[in-house]
PDB file of N, CA and C in Angstrom:
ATOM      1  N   UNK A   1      26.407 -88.387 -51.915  1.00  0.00           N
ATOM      2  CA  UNK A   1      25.402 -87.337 -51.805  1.00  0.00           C
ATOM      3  C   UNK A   1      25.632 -86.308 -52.899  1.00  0.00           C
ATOM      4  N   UNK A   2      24.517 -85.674 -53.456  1.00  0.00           N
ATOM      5  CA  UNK A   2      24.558 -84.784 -54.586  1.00  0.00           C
ATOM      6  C   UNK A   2      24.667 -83.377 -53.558  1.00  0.00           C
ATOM      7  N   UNK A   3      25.139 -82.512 -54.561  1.00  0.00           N
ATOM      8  CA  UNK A   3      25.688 -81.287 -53.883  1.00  0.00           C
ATOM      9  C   UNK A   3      23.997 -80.437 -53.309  1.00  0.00           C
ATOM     10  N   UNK A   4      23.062 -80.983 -54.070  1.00  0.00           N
ATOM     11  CA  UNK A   4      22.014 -80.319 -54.101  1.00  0.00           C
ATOM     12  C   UNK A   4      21.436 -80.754 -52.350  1.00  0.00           C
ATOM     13  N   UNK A   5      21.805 -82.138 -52.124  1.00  0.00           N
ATOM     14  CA  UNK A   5      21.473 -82.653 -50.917  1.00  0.00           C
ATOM     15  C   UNK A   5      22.089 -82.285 -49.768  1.00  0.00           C
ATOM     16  N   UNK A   6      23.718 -82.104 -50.031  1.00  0.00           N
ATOM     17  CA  UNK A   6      24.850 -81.176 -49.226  1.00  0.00           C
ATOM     18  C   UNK A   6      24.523 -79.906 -48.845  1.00  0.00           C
ATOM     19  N   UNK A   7      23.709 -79.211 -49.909  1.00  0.00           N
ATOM     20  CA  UNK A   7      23.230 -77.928 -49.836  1.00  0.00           C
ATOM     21  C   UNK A   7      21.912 -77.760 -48.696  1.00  0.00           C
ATOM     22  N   UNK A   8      21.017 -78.856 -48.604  1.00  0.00           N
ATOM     23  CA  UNK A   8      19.342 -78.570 -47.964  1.00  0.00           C
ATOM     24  C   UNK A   8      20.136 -79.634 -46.583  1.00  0.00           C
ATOM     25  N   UNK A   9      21.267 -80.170 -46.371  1.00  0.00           N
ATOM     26  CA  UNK A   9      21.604 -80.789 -44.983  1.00  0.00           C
ATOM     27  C   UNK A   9      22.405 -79.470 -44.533  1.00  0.00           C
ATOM     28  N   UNK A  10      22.987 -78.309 -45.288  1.00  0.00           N
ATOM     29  CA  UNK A  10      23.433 -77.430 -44.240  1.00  0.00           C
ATOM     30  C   UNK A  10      22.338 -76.489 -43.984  1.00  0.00           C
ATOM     31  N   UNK A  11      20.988 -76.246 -45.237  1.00  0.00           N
ATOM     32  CA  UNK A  11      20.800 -74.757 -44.622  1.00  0.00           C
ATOM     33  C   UNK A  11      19.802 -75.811 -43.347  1.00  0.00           C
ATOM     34  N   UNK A  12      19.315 -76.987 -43.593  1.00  0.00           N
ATOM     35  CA  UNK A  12      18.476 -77.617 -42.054  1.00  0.00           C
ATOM     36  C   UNK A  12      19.088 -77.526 -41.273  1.00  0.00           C
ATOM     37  N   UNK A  13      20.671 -77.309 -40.923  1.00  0.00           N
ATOM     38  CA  UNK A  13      21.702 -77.463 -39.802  1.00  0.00           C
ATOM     39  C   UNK A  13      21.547 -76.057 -39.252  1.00  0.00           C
ATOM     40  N   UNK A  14      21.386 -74.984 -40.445  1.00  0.00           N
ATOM     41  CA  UNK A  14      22.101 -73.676 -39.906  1.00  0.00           C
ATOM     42  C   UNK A  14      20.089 -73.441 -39.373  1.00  0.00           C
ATOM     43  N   UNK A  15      19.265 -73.522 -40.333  1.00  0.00           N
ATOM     44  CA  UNK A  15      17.894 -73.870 -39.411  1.00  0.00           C
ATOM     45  C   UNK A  15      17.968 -73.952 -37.980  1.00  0.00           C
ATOM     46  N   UNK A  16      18.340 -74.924 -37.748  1.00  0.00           N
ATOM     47  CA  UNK A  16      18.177 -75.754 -36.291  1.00  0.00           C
ATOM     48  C   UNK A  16      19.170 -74.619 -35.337  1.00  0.00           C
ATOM     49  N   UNK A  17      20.181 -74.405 -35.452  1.00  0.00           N
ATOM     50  CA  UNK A  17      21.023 -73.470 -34.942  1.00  0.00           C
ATOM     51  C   UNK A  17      20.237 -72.131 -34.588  1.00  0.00           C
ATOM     52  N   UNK A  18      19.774 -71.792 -35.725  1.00  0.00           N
ATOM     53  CA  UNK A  18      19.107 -70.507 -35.562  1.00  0.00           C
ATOM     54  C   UNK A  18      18.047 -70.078 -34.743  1.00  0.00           C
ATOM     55  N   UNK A  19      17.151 -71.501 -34.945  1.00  0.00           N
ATOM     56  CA  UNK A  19      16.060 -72.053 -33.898  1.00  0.00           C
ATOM     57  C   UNK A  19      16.402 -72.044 -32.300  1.00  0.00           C
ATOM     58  N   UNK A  20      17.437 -72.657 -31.644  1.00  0.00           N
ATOM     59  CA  UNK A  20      18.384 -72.948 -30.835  1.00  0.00           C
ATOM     60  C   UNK A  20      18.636 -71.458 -30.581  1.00  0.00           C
ATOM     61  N   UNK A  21      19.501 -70.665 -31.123  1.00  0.00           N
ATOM     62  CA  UNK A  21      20.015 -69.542 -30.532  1.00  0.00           C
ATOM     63  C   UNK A  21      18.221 -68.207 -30.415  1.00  0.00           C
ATOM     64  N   UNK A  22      17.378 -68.381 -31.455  1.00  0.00           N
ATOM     65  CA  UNK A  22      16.069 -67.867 -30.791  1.00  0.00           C
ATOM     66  C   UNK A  22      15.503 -68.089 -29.589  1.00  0.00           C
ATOM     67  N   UNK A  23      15.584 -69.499 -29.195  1.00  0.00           N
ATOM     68  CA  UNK A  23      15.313 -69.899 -28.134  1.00  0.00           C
ATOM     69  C   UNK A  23      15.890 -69.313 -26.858  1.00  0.00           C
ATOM     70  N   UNK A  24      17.509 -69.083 -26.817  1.00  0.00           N
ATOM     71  CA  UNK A  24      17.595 -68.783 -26.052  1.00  0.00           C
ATOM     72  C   UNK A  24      17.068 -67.028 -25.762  1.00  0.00           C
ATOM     73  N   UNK A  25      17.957 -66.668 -26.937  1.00  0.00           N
ATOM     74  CA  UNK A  25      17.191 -65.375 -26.840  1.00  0.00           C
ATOM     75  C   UNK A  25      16.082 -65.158 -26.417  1.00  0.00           C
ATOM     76  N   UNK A  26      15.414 -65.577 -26.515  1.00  0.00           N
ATOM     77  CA  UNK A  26      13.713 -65.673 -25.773  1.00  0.00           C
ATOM     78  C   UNK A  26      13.579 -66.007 -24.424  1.00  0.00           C
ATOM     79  N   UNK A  27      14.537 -66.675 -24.274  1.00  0.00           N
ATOM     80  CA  UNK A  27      14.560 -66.808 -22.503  1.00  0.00           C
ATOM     81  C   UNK A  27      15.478 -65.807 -21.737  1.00  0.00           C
ATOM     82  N   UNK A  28      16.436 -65.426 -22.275  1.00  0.00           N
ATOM     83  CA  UNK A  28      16.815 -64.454 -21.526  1.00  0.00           C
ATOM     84  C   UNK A  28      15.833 -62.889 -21.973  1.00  0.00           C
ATOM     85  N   UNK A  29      15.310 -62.905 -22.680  1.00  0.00           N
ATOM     86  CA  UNK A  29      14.395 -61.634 -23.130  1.00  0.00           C
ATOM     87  C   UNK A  29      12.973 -61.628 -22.002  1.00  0.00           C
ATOM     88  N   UNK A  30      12.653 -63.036 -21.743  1.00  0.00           N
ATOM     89  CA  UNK A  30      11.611 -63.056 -20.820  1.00  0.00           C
ATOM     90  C   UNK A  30      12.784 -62.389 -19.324  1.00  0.00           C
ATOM     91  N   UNK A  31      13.784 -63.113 -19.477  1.00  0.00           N
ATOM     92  CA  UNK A  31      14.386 -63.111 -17.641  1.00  0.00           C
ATOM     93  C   UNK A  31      15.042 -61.756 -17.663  1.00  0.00           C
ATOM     94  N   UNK A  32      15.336 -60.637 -18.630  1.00  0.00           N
ATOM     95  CA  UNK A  32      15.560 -59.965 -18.799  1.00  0.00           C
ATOM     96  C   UNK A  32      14.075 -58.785 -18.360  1.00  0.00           C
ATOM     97  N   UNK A  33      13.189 -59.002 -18.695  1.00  0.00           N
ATOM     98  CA  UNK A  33      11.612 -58.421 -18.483  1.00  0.00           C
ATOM     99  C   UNK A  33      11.163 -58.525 -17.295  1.00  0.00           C
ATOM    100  N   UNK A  34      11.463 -59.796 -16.718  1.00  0.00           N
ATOM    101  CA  UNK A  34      11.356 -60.052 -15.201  1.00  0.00           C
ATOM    102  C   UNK A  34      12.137 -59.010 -14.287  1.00  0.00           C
ATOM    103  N   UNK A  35      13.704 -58.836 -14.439  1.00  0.00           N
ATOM    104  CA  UNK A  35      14.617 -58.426 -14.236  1.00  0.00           C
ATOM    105  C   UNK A  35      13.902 -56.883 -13.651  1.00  0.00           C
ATOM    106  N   UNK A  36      13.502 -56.693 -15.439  1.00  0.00           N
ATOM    107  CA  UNK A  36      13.131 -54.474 -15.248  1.00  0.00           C
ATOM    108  C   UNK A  36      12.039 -54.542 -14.506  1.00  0.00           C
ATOM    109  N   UNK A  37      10.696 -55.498 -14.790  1.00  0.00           N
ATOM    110  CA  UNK A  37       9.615 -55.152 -13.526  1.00  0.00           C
ATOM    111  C   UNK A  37       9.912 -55.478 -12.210  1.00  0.00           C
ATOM    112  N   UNK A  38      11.287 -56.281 -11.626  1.00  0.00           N
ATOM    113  CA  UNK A  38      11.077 -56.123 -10.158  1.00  0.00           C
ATOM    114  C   UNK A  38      12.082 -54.749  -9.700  1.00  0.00           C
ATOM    115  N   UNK A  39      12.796 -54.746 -10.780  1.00  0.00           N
ATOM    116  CA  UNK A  39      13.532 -53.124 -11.156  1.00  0.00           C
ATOM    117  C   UNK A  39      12.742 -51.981 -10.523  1.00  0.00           C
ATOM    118  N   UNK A  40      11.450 -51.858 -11.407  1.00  0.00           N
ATOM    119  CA  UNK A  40      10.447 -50.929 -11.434  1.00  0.00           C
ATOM    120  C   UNK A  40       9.770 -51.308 -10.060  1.00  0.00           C
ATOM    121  N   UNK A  41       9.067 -52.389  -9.522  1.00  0.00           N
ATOM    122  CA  UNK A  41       8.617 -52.364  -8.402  1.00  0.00           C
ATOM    123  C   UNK A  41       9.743 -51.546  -7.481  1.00  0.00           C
ATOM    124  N   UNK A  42      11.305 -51.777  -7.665  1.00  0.00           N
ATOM    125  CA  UNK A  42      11.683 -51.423  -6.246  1.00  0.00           C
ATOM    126  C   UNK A  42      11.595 -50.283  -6.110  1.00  0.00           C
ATOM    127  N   UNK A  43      11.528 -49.623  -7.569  1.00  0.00           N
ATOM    128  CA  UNK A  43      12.146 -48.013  -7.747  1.00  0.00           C
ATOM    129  C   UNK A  43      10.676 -47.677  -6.900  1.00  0.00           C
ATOM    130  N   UNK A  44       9.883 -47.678  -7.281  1.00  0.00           N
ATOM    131  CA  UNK A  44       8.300 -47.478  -7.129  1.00  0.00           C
ATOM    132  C   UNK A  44       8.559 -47.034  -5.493  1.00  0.00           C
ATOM    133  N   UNK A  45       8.259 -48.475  -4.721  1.00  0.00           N
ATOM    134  CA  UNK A  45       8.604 -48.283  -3.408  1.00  0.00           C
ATOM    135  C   UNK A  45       9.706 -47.207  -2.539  1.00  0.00           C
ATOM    136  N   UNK A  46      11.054 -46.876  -3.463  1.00  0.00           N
ATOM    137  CA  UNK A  46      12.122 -46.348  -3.052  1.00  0.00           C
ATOM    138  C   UNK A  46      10.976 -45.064  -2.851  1.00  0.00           C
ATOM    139  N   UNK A  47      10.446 -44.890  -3.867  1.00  0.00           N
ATOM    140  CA  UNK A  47      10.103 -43.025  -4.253  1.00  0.00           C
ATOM    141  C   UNK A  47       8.618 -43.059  -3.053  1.00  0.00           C
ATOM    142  N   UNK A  48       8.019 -44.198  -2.797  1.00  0.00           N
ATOM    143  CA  UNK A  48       7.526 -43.906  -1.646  1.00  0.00           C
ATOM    144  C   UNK A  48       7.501 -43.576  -0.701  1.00  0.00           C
ATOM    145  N   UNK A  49       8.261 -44.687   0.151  1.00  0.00           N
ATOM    146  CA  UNK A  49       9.518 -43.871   1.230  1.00  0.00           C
ATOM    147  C   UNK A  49      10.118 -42.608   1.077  1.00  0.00           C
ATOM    148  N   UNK A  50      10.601 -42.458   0.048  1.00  0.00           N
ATOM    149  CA  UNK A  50      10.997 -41.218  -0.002  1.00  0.00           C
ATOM    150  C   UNK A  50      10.335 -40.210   0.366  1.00  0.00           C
ATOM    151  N   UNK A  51       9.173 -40.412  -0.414  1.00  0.00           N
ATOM    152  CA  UNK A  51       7.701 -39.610  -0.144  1.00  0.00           C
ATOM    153  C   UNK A  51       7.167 -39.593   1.819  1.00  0.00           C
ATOM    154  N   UNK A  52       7.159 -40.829   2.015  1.00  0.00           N
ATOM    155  CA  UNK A  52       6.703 -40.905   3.679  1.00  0.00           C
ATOM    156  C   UNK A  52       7.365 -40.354   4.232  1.00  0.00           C
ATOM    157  N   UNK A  53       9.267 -40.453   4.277  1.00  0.00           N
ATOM    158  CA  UNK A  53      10.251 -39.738   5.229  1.00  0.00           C
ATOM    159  C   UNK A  53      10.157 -38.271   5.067  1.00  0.00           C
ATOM    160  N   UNK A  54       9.988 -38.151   3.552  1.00  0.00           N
ATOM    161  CA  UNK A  54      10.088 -36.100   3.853  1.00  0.00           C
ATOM    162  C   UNK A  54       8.893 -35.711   4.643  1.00  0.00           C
ATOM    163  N   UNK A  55       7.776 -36.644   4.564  1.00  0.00           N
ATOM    164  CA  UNK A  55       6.323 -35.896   4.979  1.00  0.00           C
ATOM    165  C   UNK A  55       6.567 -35.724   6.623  1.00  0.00           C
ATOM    166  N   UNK A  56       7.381 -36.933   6.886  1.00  0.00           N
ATOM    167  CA  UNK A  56       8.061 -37.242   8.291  1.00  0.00           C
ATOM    168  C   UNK A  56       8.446 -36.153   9.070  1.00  0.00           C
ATOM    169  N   UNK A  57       9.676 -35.827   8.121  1.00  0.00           N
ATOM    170  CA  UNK A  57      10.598 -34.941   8.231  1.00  0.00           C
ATOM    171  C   UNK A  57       9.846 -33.246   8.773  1.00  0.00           C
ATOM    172  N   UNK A  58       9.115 -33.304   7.522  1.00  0.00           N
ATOM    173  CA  UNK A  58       8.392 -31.789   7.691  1.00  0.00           C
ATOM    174  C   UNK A  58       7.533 -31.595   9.162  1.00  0.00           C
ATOM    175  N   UNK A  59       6.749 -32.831   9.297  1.00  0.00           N
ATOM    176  CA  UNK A  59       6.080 -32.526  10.365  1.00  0.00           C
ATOM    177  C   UNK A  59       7.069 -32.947  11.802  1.00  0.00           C
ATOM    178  N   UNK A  60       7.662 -33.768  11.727  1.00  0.00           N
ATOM    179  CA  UNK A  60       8.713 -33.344  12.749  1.00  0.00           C
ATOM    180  C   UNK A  60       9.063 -31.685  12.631  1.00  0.00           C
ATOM    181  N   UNK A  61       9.782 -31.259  11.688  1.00  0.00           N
ATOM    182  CA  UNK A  61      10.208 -29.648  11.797  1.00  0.00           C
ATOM    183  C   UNK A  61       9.480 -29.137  12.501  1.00  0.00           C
ATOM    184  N   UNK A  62       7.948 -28.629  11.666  1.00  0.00           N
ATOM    185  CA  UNK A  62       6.753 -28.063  12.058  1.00  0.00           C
ATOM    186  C   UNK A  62       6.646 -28.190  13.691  1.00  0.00           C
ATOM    187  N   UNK A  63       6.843 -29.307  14.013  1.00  0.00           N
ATOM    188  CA  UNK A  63       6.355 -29.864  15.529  1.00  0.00           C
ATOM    189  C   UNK A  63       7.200 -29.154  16.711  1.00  0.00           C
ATOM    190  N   UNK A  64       8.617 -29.125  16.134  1.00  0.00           N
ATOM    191  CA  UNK A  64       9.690 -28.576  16.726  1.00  0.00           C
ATOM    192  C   UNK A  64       9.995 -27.085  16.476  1.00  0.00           C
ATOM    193  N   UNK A  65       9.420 -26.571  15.534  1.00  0.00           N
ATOM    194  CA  UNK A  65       9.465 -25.185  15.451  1.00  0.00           C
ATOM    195  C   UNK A  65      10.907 -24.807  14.909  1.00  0.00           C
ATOM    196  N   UNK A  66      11.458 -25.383  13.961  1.00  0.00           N
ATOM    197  CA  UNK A  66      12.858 -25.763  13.359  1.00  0.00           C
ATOM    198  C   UNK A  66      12.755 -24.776  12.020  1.00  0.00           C
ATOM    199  N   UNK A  67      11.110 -24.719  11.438  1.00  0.00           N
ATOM    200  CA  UNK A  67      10.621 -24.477   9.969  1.00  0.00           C
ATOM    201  C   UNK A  67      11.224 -22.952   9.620  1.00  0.00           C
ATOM    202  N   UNK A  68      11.400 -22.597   8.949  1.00  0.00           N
ATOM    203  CA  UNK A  68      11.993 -21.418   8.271  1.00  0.00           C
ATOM    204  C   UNK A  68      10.381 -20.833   7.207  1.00  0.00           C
ATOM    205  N   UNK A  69      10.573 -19.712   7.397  1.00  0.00           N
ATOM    206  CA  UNK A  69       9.116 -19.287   6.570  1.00  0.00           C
ATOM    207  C   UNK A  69       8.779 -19.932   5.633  1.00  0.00           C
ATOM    208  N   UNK A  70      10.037 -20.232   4.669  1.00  0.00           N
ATOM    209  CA  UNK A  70      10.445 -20.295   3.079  1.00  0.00           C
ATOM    210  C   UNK A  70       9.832 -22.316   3.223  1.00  0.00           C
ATOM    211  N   UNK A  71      10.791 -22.794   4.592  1.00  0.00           N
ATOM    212  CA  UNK A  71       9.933 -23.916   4.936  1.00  0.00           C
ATOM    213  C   UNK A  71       8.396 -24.186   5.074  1.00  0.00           C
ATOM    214  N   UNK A  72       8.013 -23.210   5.818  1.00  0.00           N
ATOM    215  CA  UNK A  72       6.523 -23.486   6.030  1.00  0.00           C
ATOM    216  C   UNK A  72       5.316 -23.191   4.909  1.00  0.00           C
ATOM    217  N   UNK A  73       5.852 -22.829   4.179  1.00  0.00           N
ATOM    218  CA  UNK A  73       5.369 -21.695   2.633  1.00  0.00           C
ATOM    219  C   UNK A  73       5.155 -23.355   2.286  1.00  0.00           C
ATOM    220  N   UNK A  74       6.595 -23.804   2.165  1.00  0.00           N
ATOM    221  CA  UNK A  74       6.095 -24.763   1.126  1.00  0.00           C
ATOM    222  C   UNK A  74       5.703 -26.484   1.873  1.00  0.00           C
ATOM    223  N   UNK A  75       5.587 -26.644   2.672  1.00  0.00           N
ATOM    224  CA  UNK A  75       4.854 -27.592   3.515  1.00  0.00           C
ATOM    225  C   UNK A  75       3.203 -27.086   3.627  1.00  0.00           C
ATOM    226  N   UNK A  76       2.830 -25.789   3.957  1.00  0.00           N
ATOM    227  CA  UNK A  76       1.594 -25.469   3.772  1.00  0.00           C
ATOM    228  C   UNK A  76       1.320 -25.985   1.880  1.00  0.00           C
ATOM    229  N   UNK A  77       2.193 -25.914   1.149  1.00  0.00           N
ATOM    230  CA  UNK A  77       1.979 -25.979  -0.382  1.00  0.00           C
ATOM    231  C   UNK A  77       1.261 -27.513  -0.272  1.00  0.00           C
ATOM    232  N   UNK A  78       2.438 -27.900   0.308  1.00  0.00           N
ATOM    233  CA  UNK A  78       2.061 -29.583  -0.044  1.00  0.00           C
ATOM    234  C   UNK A  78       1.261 -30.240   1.038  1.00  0.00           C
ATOM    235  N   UNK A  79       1.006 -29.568   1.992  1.00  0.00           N
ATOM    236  CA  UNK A  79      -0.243 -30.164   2.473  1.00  0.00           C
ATOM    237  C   UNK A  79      -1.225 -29.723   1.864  1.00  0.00           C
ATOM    238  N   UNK A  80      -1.802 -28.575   1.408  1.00  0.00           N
ATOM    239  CA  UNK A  80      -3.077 -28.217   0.527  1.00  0.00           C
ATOM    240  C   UNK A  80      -3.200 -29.337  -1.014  1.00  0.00           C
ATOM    241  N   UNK A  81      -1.856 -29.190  -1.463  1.00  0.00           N
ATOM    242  CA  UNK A  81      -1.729 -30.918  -2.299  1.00  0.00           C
ATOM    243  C   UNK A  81      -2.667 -31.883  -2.011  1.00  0.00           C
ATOM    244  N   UNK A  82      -1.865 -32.209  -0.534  1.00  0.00           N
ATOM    245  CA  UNK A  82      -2.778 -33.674  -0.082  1.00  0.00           C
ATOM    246  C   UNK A  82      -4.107 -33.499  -0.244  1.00  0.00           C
ATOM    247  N   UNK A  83      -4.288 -32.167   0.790  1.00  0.00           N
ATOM    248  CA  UNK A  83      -6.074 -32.028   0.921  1.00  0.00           C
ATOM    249  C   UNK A  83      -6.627 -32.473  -0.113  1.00  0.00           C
ATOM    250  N   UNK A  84      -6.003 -31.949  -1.522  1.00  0.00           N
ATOM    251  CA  UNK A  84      -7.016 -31.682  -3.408  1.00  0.00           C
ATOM    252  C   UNK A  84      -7.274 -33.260  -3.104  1.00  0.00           C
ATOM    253  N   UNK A  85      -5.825 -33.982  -3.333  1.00  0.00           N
ATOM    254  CA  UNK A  85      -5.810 -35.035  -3.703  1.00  0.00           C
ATOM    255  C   UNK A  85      -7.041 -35.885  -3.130  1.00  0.00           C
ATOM    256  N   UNK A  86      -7.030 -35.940  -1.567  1.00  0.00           N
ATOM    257  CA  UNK A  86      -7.634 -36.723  -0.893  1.00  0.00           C
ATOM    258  C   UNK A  86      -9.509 -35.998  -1.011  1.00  0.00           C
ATOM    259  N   UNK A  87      -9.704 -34.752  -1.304  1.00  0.00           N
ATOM    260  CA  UNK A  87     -10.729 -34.601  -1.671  1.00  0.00           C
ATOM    261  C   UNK A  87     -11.383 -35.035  -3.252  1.00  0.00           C
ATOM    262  N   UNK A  88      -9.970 -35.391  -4.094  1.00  0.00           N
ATOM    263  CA  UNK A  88     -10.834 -35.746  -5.581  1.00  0.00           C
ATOM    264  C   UNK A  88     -11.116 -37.503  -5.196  1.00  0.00           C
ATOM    265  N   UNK A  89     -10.449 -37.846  -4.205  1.00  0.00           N
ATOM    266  CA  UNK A  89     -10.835 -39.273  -4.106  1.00  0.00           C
ATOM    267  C   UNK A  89     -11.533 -39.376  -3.512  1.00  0.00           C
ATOM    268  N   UNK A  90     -12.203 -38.471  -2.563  1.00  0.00           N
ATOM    269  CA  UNK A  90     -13.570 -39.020  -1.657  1.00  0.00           C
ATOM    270  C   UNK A  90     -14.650 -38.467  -3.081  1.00  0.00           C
ATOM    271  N   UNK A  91     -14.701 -37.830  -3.725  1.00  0.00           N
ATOM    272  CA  UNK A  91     -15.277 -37.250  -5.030  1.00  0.00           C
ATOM    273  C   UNK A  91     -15.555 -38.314  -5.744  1.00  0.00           C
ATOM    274  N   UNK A  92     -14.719 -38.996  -6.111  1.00  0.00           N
ATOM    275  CA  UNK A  92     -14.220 -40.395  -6.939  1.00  0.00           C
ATOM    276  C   UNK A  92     -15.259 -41.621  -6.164  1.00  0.00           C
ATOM    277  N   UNK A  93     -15.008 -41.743  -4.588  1.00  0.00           N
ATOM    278  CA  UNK A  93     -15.430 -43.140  -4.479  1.00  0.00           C
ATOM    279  C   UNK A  93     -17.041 -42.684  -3.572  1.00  0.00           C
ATOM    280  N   UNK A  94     -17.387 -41.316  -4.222  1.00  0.00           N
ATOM    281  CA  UNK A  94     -19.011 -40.598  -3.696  1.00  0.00           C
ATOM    282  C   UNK A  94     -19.783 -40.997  -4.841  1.00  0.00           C
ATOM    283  N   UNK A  95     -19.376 -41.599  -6.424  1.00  0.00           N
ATOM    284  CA  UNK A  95     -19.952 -41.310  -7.795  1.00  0.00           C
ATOM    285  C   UNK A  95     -20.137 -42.875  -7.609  1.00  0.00           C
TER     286      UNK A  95
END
């Protein structure tokens, strides 16, 4: 074999290698992507719950008469929240 032929059988070798190690890379880059969106779904859900138990929480207080002014200040806050909210969506699905 001429050196010139020695030369185009390694860079096709180091080719194929390179090909090979893209590949994988590409599969763990997909299973890696998979990985962060069920990541992100859980976080999502966590901060929901989170969201349902305090709302829980408050109106238990409220119910029990537990609330501290400084409490009720800001539970009145975030129920007037809800109200906006739930009024820009009846707004939303009136158009």
């Amino acid at each position: 074999m001429s050196t010139t032929e020695q030369q185009l059988k390694r860079i096709q070798e180091k080719l194929q290698q390179l090909l090979k190690q893209y590949n994988t890379l590409q599969k763990e880059n997909t299973t890696l992507k998979e990985n962060l969106a069920s990541a992100k779904d859980a976080l999502n859900k966590n901060h929901q719950q989170i969201e349902t138990l305090t709302r829980q929480v408050d109106v238990l207080m409220l119910a029990a008469g537990n609330m501290s002014d400084a409490d009720k200040k800001e539970f009145e806050k975030r129920l007037n929240g809800y109200i906006k909210e739930i009024d820009r969506s009846i707004n939303l699905l009136g158009e």
